[in-house]
C-alpha atoms as a PDB file:
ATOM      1  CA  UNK A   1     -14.888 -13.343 -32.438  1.00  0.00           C
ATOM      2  CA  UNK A   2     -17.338 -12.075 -34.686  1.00  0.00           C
ATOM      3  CA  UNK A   3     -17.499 -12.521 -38.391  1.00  0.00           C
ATOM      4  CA  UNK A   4     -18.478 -10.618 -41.649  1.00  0.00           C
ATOM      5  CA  UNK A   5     -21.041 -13.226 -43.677  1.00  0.00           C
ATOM      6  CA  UNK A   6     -18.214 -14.720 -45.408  1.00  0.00           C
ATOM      7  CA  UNK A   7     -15.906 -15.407 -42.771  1.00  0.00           C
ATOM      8  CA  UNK A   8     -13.873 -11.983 -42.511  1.00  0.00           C
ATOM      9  CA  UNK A   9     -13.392 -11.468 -38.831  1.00  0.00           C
ATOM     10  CA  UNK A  10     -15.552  -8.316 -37.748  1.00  0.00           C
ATOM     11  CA  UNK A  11     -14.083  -7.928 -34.573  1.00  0.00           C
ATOM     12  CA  UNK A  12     -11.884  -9.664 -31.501  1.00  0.00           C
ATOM     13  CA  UNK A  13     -13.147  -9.336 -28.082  1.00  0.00           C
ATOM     14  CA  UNK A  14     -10.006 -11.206 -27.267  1.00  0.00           C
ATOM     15  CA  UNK A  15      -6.489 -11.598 -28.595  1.00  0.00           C
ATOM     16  CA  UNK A  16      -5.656 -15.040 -29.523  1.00  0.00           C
ATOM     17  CA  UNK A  17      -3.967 -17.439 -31.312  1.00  0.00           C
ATOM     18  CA  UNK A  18      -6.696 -19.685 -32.552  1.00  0.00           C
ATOM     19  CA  UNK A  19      -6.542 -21.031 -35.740  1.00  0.00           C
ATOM     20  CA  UNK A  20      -9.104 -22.739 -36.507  1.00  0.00           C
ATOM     21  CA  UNK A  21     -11.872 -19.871 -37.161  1.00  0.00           C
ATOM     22  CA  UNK A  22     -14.810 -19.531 -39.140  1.00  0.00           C
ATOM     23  CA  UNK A  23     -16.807 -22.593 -39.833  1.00  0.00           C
ATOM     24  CA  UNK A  24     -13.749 -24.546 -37.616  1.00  0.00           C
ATOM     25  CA  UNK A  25     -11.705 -24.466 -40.583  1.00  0.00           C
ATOM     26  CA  UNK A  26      -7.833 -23.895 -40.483  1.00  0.00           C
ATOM     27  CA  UNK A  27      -6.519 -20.322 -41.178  1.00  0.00           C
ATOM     28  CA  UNK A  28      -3.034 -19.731 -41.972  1.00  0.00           C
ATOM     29  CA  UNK A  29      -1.233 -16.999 -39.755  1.00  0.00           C
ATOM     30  CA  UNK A  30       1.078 -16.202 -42.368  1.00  0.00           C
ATOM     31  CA  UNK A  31      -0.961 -15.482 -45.582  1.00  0.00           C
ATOM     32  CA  UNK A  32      -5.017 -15.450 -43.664  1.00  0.00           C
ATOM     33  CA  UNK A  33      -6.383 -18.051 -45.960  1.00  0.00           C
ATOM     34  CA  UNK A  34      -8.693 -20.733 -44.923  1.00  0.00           C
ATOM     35  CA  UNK A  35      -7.688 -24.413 -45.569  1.00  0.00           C
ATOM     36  CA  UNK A  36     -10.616 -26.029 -47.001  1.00  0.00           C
ATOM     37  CA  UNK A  37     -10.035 -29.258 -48.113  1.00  0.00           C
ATOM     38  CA  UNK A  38     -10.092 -29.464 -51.665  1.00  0.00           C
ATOM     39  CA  UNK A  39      -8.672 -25.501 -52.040  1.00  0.00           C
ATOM     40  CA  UNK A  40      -7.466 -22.497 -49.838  1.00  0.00           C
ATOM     41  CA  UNK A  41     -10.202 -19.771 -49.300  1.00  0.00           C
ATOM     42  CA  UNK A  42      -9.889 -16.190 -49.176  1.00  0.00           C
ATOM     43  CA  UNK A  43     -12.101 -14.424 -46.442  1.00  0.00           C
ATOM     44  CA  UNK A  44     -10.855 -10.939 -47.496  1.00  0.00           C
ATOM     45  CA  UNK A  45     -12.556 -11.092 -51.546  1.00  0.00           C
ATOM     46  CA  UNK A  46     -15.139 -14.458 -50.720  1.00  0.00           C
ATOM     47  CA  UNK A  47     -13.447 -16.315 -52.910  1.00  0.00           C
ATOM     48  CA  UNK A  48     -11.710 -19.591 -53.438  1.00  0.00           C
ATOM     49  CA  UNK A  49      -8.046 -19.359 -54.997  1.00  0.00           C
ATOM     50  CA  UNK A  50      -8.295 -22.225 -57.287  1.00  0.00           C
ATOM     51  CA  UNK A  51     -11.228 -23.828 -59.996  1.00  0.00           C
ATOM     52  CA  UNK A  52     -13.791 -26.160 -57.994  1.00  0.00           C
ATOM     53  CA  UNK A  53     -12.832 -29.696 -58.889  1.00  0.00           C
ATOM     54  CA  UNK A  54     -17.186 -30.077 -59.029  1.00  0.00           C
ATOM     55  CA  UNK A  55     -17.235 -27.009 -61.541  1.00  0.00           C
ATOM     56  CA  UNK A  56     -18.590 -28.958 -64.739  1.00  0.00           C
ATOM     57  CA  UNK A  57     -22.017 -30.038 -62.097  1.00  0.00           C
ATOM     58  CA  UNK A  58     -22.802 -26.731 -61.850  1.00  0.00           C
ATOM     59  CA  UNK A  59     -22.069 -24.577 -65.073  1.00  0.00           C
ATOM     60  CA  UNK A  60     -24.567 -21.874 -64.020  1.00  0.00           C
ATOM     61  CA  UNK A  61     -21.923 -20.912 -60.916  1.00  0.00           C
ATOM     62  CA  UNK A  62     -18.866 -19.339 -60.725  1.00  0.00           C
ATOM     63  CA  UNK A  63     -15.953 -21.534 -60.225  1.00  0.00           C
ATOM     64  CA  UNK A  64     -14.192 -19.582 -57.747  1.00  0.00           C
ATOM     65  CA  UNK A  65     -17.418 -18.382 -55.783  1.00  0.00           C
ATOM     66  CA  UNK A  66     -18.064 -19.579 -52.028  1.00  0.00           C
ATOM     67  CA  UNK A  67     -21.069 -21.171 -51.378  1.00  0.00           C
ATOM     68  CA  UNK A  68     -23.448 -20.293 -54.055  1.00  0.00           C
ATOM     69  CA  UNK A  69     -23.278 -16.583 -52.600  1.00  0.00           C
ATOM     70  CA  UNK A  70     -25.013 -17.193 -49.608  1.00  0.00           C
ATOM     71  CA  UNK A  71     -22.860 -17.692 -46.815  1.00  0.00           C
ATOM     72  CA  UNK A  72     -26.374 -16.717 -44.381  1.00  0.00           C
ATOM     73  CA  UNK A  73     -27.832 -20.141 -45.201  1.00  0.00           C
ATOM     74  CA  UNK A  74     -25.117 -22.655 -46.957  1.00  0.00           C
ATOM     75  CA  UNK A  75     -21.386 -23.691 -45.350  1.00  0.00           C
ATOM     76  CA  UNK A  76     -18.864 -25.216 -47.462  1.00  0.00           C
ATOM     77  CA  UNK A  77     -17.517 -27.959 -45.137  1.00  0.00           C
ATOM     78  CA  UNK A  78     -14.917 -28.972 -48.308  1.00  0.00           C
ATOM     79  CA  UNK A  79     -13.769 -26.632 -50.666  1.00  0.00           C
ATOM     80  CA  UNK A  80     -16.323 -28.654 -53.128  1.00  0.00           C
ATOM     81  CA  UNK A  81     -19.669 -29.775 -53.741  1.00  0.00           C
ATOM     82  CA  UNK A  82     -22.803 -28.595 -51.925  1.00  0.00           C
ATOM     83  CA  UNK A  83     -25.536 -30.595 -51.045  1.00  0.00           C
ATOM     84  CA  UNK A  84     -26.453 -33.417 -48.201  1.00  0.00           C
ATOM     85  CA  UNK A  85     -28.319 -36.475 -48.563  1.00  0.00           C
ATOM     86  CA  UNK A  86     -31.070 -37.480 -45.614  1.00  0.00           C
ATOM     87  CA  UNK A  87     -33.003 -41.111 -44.931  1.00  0.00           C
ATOM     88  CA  UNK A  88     -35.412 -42.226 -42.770  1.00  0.00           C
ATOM     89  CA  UNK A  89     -34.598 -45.865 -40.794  1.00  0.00           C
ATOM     90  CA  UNK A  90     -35.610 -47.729 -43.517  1.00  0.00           C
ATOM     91  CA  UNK A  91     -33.376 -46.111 -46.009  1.00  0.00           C
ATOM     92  CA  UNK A  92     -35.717 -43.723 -47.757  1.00  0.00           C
ATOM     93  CA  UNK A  93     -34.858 -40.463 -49.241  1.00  0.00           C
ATOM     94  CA  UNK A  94     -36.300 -37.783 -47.128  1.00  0.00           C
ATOM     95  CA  UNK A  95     -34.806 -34.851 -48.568  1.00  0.00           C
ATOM     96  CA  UNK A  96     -31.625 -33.670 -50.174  1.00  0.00           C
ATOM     97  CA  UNK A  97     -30.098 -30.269 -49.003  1.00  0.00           C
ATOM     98  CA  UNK A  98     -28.282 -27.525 -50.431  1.00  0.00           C
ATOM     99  CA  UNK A  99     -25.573 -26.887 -47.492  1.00  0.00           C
ATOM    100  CA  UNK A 100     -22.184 -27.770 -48.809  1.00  0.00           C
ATOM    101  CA  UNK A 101     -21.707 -31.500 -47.874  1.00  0.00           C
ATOM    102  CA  UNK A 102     -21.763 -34.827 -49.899  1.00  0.00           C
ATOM    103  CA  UNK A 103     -22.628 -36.941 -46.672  1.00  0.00           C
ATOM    104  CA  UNK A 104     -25.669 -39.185 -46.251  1.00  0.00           C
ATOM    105  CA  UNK A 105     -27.359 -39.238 -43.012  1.00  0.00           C
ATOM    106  CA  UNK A 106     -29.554 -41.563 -42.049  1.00  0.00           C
ATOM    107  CA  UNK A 107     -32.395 -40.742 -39.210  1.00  0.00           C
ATOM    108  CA  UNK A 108     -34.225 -42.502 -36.879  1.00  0.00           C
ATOM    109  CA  UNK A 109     -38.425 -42.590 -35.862  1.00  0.00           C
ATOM    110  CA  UNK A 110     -39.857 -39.206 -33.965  1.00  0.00           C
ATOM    111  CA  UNK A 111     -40.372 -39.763 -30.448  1.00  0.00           C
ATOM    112  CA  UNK A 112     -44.172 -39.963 -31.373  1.00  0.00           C
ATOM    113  CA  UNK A 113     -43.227 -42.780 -33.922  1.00  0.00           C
ATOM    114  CA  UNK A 114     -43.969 -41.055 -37.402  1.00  0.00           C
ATOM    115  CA  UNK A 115     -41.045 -40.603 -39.265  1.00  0.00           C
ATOM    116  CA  UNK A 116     -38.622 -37.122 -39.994  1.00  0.00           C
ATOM    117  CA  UNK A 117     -40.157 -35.225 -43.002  1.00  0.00           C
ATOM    118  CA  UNK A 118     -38.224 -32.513 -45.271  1.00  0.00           C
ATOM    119  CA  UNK A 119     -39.115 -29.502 -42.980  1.00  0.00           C
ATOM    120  CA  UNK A 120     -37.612 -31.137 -39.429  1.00  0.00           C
ATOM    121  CA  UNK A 121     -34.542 -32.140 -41.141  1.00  0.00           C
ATOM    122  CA  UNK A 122     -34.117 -28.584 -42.096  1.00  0.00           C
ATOM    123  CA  UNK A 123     -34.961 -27.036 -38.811  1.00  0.00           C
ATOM    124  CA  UNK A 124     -32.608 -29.849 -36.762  1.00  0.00           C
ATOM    125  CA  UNK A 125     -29.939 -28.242 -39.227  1.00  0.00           C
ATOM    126  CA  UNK A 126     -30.291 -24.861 -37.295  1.00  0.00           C
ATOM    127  CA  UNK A 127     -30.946 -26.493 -34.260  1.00  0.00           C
ATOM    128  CA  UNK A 128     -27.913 -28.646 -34.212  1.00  0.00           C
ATOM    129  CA  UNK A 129     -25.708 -26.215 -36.508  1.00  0.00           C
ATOM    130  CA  UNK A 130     -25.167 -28.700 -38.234  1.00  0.00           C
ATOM    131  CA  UNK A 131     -25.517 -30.370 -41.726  1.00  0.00           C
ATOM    132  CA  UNK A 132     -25.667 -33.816 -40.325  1.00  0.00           C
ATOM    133  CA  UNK A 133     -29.761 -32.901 -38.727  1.00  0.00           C
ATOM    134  CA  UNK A 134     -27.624 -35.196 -35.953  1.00  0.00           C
ATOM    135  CA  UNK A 135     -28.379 -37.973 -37.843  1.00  0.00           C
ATOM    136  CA  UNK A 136     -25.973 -40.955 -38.197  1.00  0.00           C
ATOM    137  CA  UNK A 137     -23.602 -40.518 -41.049  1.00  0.00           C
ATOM    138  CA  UNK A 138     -23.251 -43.687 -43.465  1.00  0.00           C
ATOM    139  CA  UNK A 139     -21.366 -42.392 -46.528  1.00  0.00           C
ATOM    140  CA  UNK A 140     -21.313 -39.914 -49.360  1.00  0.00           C
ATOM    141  CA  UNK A 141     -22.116 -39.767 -52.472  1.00  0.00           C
ATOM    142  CA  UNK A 142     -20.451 -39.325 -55.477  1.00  0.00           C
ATOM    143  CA  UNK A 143     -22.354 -36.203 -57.300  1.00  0.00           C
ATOM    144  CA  UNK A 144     -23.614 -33.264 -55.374  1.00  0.00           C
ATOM    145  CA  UNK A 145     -26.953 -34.208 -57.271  1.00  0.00           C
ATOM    146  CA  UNK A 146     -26.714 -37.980 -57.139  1.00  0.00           C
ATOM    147  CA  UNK A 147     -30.616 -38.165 -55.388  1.00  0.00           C
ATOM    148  CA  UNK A 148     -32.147 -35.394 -57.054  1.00  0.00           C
ATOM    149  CA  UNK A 149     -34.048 -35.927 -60.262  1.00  0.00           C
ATOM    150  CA  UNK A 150     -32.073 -34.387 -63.524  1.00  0.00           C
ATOM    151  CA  UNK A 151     -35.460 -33.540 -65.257  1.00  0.00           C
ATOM    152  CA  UNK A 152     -37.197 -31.494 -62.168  1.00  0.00           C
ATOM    153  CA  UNK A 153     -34.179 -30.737 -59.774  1.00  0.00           C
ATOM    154  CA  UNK A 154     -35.808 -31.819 -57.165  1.00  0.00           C
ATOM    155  CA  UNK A 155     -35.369 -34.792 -54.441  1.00  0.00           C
ATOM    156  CA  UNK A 156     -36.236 -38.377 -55.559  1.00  0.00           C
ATOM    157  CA  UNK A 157     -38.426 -38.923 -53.092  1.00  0.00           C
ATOM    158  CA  UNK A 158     -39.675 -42.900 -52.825  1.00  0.00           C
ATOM    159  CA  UNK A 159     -36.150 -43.961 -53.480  1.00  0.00           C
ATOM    160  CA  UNK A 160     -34.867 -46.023 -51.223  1.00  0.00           C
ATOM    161  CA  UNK A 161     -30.932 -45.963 -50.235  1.00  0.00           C
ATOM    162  CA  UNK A 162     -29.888 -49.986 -49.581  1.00  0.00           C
ATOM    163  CA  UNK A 163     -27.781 -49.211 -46.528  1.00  0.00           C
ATOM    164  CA  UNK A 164     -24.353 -51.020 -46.729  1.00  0.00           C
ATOM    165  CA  UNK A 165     -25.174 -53.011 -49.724  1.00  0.00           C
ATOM    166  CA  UNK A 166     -23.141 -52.196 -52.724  1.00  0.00           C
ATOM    167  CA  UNK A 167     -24.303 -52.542 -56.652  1.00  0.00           C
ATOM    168  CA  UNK A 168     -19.992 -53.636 -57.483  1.00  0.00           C
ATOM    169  CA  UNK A 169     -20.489 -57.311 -57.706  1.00  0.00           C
ATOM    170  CA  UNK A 170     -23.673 -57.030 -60.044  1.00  0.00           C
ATOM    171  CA  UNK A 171     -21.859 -55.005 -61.824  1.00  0.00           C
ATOM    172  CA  UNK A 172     -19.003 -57.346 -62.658  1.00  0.00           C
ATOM    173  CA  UNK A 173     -21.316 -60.198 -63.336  1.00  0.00           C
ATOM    174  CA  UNK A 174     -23.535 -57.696 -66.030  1.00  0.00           C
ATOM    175  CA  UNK A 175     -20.229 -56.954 -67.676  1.00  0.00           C
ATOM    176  CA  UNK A 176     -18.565 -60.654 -67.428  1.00  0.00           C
ATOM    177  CA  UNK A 177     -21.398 -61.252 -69.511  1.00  0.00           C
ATOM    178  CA  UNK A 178     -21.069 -58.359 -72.096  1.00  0.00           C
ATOM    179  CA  UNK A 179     -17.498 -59.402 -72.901  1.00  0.00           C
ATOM    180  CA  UNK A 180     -17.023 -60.596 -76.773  1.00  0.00           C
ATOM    181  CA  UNK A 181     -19.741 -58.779 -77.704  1.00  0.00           C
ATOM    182  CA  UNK A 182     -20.515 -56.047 -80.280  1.00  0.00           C
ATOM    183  CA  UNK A 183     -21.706 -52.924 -79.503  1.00  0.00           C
ATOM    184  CA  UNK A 184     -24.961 -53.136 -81.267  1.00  0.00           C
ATOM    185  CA  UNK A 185     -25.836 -56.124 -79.581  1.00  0.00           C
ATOM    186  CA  UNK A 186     -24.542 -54.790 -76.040  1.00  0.00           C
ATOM    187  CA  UNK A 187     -27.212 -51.721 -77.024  1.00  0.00           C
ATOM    188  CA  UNK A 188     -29.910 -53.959 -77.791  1.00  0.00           C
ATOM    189  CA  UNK A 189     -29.084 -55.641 -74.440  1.00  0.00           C
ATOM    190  CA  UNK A 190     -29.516 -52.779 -72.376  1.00  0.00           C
ATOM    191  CA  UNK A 191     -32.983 -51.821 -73.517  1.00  0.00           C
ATOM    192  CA  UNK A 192     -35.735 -51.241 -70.740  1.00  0.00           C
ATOM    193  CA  UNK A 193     -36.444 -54.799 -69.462  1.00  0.00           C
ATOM    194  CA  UNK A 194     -33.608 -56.600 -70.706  1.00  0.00           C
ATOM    195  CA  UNK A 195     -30.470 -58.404 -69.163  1.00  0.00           C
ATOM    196  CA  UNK A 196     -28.273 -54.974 -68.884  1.00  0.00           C
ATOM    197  CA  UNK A 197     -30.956 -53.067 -67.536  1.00  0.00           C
ATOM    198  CA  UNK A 198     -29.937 -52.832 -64.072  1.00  0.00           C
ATOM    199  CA  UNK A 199     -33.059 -51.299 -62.496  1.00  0.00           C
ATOM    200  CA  UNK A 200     -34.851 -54.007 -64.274  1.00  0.00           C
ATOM    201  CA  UNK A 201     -33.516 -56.634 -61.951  1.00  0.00           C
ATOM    202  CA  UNK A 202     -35.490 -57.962 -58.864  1.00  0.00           C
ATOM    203  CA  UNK A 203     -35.179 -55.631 -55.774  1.00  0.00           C
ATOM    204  CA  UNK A 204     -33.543 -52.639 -57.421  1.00  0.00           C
ATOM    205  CA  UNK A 205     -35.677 -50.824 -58.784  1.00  0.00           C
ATOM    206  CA  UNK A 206     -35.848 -47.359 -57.114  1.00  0.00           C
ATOM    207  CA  UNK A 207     -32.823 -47.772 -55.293  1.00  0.00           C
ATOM    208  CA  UNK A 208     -29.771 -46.816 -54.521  1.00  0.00           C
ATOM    209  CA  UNK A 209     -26.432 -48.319 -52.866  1.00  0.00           C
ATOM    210  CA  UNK A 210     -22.342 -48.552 -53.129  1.00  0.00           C
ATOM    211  CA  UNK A 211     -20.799 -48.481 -56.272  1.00  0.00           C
ATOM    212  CA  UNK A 212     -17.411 -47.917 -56.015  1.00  0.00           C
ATOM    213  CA  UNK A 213     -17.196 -46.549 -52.402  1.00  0.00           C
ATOM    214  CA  UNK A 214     -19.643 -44.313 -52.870  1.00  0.00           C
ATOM    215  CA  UNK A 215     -23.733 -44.115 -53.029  1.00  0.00           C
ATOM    216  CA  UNK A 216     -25.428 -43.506 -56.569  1.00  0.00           C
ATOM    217  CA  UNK A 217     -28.710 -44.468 -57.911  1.00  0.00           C
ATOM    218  CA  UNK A 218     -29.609 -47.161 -60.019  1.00  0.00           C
ATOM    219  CA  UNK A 219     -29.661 -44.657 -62.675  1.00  0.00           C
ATOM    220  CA  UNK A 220     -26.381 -44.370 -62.149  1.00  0.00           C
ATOM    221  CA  UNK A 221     -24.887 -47.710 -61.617  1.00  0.00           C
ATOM    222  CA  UNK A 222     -27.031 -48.263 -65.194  1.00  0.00           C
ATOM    223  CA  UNK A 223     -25.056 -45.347 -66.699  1.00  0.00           C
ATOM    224  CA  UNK A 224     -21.891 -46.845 -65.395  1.00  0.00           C
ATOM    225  CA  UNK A 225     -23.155 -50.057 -67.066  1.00  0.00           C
ATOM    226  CA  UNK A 226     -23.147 -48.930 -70.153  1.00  0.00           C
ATOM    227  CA  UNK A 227     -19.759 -46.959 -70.323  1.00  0.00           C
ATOM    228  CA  UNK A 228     -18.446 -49.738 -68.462  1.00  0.00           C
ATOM    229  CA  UNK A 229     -19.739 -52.285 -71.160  1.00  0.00           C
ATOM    230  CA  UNK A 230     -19.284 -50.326 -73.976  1.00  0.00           C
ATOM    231  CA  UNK A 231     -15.295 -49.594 -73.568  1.00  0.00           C
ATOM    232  CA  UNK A 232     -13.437 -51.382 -76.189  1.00  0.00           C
ATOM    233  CA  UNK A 233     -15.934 -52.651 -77.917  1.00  0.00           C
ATOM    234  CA  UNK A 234     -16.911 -52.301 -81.524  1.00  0.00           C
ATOM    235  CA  UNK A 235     -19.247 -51.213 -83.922  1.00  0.00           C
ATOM    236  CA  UNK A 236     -19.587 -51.574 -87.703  1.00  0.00           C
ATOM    237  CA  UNK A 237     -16.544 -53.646 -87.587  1.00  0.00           C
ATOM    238  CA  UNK A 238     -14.778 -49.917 -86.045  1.00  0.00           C
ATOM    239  CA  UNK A 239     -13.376 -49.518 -82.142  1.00  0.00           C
ATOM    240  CA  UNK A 240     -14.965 -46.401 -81.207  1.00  0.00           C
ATOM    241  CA  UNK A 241     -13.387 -43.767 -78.739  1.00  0.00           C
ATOM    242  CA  UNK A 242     -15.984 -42.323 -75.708  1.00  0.00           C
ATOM    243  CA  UNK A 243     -16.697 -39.252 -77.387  1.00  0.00           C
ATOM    244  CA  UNK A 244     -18.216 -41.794 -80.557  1.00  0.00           C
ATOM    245  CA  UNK A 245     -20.122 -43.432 -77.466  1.00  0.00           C
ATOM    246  CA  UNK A 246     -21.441 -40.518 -76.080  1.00  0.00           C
ATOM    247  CA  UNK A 247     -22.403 -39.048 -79.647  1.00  0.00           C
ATOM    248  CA  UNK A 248     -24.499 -42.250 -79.982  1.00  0.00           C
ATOM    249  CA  UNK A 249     -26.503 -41.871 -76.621  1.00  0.00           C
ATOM    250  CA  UNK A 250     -26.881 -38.389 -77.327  1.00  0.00           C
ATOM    251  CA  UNK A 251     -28.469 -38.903 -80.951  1.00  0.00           C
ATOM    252  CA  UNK A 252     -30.429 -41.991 -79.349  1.00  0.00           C
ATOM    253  CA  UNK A 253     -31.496 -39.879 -76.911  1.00  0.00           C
ATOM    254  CA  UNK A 254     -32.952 -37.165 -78.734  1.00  0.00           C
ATOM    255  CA  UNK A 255     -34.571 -39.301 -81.348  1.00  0.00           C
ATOM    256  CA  UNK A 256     -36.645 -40.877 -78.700  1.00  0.00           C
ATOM    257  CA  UNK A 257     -37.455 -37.615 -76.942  1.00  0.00           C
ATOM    258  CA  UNK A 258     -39.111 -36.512 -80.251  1.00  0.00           C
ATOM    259  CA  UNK A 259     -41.128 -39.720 -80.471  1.00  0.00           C
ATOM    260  CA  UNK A 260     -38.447 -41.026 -83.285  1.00  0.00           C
ATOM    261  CA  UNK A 261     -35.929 -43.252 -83.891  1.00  0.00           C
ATOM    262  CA  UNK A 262     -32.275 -43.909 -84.643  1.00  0.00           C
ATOM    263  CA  UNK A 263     -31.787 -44.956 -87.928  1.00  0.00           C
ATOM    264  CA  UNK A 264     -28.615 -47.553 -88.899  1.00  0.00           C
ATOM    265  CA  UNK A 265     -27.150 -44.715 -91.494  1.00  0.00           C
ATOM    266  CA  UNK A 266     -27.231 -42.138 -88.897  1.00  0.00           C
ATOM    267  CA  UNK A 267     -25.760 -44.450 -86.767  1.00  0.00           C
ATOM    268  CA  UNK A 268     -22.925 -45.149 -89.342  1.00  0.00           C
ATOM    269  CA  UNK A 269     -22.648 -41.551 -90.052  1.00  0.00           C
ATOM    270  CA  UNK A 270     -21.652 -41.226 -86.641  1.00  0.00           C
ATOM    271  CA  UNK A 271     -18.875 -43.823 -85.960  1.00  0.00           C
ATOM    272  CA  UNK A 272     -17.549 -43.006 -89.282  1.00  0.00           C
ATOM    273  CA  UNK A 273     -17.320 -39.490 -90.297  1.00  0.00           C
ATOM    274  CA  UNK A 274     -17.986 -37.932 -86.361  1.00  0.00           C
ATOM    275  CA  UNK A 275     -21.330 -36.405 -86.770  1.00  0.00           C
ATOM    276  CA  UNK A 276     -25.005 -36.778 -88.911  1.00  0.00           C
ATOM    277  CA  UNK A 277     -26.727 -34.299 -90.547  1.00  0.00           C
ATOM    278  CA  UNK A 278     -30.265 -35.610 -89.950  1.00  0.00           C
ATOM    279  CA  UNK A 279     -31.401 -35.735 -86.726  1.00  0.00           C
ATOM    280  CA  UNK A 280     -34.629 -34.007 -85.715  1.00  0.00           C
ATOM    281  CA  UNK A 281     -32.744 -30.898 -83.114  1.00  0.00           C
ATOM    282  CA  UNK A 282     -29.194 -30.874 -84.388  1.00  0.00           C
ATOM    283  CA  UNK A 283     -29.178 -28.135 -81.984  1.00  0.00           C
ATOM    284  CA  UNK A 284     -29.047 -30.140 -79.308  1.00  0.00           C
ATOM    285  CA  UNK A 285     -26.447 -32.397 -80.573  1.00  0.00           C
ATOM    286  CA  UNK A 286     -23.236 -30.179 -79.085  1.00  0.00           C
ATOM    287  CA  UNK A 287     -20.340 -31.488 -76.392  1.00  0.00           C
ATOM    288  CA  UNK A 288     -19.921 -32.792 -74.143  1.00  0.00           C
ATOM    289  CA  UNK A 289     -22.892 -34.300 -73.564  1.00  0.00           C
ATOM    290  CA  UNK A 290     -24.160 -34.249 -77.147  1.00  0.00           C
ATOM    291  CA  UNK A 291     -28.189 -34.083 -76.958  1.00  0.00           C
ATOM    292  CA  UNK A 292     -28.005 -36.730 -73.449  1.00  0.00           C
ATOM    293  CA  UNK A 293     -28.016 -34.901 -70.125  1.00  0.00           C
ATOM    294  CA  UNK A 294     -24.950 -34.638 -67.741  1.00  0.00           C
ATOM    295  CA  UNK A 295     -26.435 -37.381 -65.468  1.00  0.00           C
ATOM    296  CA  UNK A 296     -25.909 -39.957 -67.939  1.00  0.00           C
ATOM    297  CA  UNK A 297     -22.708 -38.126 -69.545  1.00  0.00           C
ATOM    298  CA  UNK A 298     -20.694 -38.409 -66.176  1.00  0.00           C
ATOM    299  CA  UNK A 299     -21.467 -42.032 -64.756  1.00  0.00           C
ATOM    300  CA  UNK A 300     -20.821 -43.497 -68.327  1.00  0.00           C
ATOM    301  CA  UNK A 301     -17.947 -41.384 -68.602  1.00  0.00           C
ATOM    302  CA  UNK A 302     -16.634 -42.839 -65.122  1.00  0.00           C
ATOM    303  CA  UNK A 303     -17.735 -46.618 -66.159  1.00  0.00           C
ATOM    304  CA  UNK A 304     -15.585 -45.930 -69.748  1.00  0.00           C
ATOM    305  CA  UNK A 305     -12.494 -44.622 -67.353  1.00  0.00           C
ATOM    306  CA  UNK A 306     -13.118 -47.656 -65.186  1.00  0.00           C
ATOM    307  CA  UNK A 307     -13.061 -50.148 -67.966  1.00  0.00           C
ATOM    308  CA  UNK A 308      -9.411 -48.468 -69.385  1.00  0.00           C
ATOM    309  CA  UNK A 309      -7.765 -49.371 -66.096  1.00  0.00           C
ATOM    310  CA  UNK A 310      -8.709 -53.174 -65.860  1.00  0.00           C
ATOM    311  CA  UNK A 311      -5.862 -55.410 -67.161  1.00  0.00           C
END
């Protein structure tokens, strides 16, 4: 068979009854839709029949549309998602790619002994057609974005992945020791350097690993952290809901971007009457994430939703 860019069939040299077409995904004889994983596809209009469950990642996309629109470079392996993760031996972030997979692939020495760089892992993409680079697959990670740097977009290059290891019993011993505690004092335990800064700790700093099932960055598990810590605790004497919490790191967060500081009014303003009218951008300070960036909003997010279902 041949096939249109999107996955239209052009032409049959033979009749048959294969199903599974275009990119080896499933297509249904009865209605000609693709089976995806995570939603049906339609070949005929390049479009997927229901919202992308990874829409809120990537506002700047439609959240029907297959691909990114450009079915000559990128495959969509899932129905959601697009980009895979690449190491060297040792664990280190090579490169992250735009091709429609959440795996992480790890990659052994060149026969000459120097290690894969950004450009081979690409070209073994087209060599193998595939968005593995045949490397060895050792997981997935959680965001689309998890290794690339919120700030520039790009890869973080000198991370290094801990292979197997998992941040999940850290984590409960960090937050086994927040319990009882205030939110103010939980926030002035998480500052750089001190015992709820994660990345602070020996051996994780530039890292990442398991949390959950799945590989994040210290960033992350940090962000986690916090939500995690955070849920059902109290401030001013008040139990405060996430959106409170996330108003909080967003005003904290834009303070200290301008060089300024969070004051205890604004602070109170905030857990009291929803909102403050002082801060230095108040443009900035607008849902969901309110002034923080969605890095931070969706890992604290997930550590608040993980804290509501403990007993």
């Amino acid at each position: 068979m041949d096939y249109f860019p999107y996955g239209k069939i052009l032409r049959e040299f033979i009749k048959t009854s294969e199903k599974y077409v275009t990119t080896r995904h499933e297509r249904d004889t009865e209605t000609g839709l693709d089976y995806r994983g995570a939603r049906f596809y339609d070949s005929d209009v390049a479009r997927f029949l229901s919202l992308d469950p990874a829409a809120a990642e990537y506002p700047s996309l439609s959240d029907y549309c297959y691909v990114a629109g450009n079915p000559v470079l990128f495959i969509d392996l899932d129905g959601k998602n697009v980009e895979s993760t690449h190491l060297d031996k040792d664990g280190n972030v090579i490169t992250v790619i735009n091709d429609g997979d959440v795996g992480v692939y790890q990659h052994g020495d060149n026969a000459d002994g120097s290690k894969p760089t950004e450009s081979m892992i690409k070209k073994r993409q087209e060599t193998y057609s595939s968005t593995s680079a045949n490397g060895v697959k050792i997981g997935e990670t959680q965001h689309w974005d998890e290794f690339v740097k919120p700030e520039t977009g790009k890869p973080l290059y000198g991370h290094k992945i801990l292979v197997g290891q998992n941040y999940d019993g850290k984590i409960a011993e960090l937050h086994k020791q927040a319990e009882g505690m205030n939110l103010k004092d939980i926030g002035q335990e998480s500052k750089p350097g001190k015992s709820f800064d994660i990345k602070s700790h020996d051996g994780y700093k530039n890292t990442g690993a398991l949390l959950n099932g799945k590989y994040v960055t210290i960033r992350s598990a940090g962000n986690f952290l916090a939500g995690y810590n955070s849920q059902g605790g109290t401030l001013l004497g008040v139990s405060i809901s996430f959106e409170t919490f996330q108003k909080l790191a967003g005003a904290l967060h834009i303070e200290s971007s301008n060089g300024g500081r969070l004051s205890k009014w604004e602070m109170a303003d905030i857990v009291l009457l929803g909102s403050t009218s002082t801060l230095s951008d108040p443009s900035k300070f607008v849902a969901p994430t309110w002034g923080e960036n969605m890095y931070q909003y969706r890992m604290s997010k997930a550590g608040w939703e993980f804290g509501n279902k403990k007993p």
